[in-house]
C-alpha atoms as a PDB file:
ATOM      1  CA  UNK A   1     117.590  71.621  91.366  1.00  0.00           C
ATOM      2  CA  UNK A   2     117.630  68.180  89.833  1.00  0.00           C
ATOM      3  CA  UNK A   3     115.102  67.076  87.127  1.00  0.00           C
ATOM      4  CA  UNK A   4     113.624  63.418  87.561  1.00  0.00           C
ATOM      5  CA  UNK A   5     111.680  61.493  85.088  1.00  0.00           C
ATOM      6  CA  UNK A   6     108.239  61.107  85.381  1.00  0.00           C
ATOM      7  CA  UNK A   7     105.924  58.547  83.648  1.00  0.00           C
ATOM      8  CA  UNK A   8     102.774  59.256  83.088  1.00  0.00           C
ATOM      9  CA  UNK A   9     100.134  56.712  81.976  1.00  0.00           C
ATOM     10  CA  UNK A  10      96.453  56.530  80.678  1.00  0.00           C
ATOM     11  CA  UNK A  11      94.304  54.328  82.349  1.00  0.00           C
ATOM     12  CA  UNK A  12      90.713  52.905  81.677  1.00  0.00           C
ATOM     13  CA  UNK A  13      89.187  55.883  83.960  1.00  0.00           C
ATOM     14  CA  UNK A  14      92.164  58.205  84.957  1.00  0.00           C
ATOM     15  CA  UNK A  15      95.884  58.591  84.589  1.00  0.00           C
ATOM     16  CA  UNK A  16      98.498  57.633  86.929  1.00  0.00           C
ATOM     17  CA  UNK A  17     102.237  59.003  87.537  1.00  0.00           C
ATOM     18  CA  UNK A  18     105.214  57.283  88.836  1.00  0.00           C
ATOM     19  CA  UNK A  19     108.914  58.733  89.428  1.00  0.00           C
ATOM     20  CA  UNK A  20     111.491  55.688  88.856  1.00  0.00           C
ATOM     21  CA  UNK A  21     114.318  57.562  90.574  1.00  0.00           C
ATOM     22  CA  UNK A  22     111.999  58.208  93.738  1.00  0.00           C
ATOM     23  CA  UNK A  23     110.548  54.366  94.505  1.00  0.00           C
ATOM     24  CA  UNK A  24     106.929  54.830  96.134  1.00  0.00           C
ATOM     25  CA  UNK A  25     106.640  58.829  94.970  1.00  0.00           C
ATOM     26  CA  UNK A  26     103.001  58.058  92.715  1.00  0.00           C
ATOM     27  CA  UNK A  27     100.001  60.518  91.584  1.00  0.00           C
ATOM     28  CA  UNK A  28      96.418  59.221  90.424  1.00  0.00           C
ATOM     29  CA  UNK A  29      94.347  62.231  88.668  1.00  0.00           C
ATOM     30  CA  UNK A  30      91.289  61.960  86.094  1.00  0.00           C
ATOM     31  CA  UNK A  31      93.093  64.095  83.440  1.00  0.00           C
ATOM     32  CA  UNK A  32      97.015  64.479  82.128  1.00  0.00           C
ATOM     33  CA  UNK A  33      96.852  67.894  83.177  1.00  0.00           C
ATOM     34  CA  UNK A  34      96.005  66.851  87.171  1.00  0.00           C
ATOM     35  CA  UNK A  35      97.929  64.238  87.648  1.00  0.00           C
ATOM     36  CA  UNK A  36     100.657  66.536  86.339  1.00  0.00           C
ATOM     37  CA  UNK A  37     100.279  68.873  88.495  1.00  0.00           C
ATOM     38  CA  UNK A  38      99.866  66.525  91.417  1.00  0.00           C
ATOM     39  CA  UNK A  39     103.003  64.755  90.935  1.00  0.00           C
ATOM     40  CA  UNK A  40     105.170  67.767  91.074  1.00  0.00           C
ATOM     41  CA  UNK A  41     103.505  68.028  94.614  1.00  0.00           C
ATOM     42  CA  UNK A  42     104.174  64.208  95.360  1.00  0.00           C
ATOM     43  CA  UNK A  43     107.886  64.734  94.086  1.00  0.00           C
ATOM     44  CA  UNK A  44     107.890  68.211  96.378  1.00  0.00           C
ATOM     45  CA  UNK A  45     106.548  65.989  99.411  1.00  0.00           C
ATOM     46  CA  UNK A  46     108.477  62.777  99.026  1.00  0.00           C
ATOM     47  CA  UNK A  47     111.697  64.026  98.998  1.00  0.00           C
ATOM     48  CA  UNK A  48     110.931  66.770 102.152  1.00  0.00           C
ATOM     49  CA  UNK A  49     109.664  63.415 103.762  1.00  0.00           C
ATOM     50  CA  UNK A  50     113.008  61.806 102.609  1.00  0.00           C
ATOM     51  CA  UNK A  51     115.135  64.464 104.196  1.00  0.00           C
ATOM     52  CA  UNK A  52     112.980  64.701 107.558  1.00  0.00           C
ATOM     53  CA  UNK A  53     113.979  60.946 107.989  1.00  0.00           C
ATOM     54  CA  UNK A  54     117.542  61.688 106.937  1.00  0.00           C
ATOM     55  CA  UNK A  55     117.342  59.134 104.037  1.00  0.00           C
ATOM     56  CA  UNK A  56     119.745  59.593 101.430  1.00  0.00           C
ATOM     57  CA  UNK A  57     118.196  61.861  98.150  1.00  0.00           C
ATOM     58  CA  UNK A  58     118.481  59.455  95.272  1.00  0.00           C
ATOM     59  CA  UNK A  59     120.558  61.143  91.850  1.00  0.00           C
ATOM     60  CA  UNK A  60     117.948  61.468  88.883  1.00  0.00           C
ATOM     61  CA  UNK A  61     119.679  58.520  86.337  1.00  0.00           C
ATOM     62  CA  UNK A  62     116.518  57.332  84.415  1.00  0.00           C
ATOM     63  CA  UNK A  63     116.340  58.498  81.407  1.00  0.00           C
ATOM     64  CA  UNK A  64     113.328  58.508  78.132  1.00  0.00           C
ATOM     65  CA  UNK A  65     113.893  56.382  75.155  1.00  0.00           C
ATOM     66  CA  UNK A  66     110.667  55.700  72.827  1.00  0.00           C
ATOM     67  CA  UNK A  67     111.055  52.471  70.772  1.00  0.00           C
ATOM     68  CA  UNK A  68     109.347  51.783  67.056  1.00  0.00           C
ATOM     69  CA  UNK A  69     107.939  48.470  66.336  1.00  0.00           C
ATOM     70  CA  UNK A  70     105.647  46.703  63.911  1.00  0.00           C
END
């Protein structure tokens, strides 16, 4: 089992997901909680699509760091 990062981000009307490790793996949902949930699915399905094509399964290597500033 490997663990990607996953950004999540708050938009104007809903919140949007992106994978860095997984180019093109995305999730749109109109709370955190959805588009959680729905980009554990898009992970789930881009990386079955990935293997179907016999495309190589990118290695997790992004990883969080928060920053301070004034």
């Amino acid at each position: 089992m490997k663990e990607y990062l996953v950004i999540i981000e708050k938009g104007p009307t809903s919140y949007g997901a992106y994978v860095p490790d997984l180019p093109g793996c995305i999730a749109v949902g109109k709370t955190h909680k959805e588009v959680a949930q729905l980009i554990e699915q898009a992970i789930e399905f881009h990386i079955e699509g990935m293997k179907e094509d016999g495309e190589p399964i990118p290695e997790p290597h992004s990883t969080p760091m928060q920053v301070m500033v004034a």
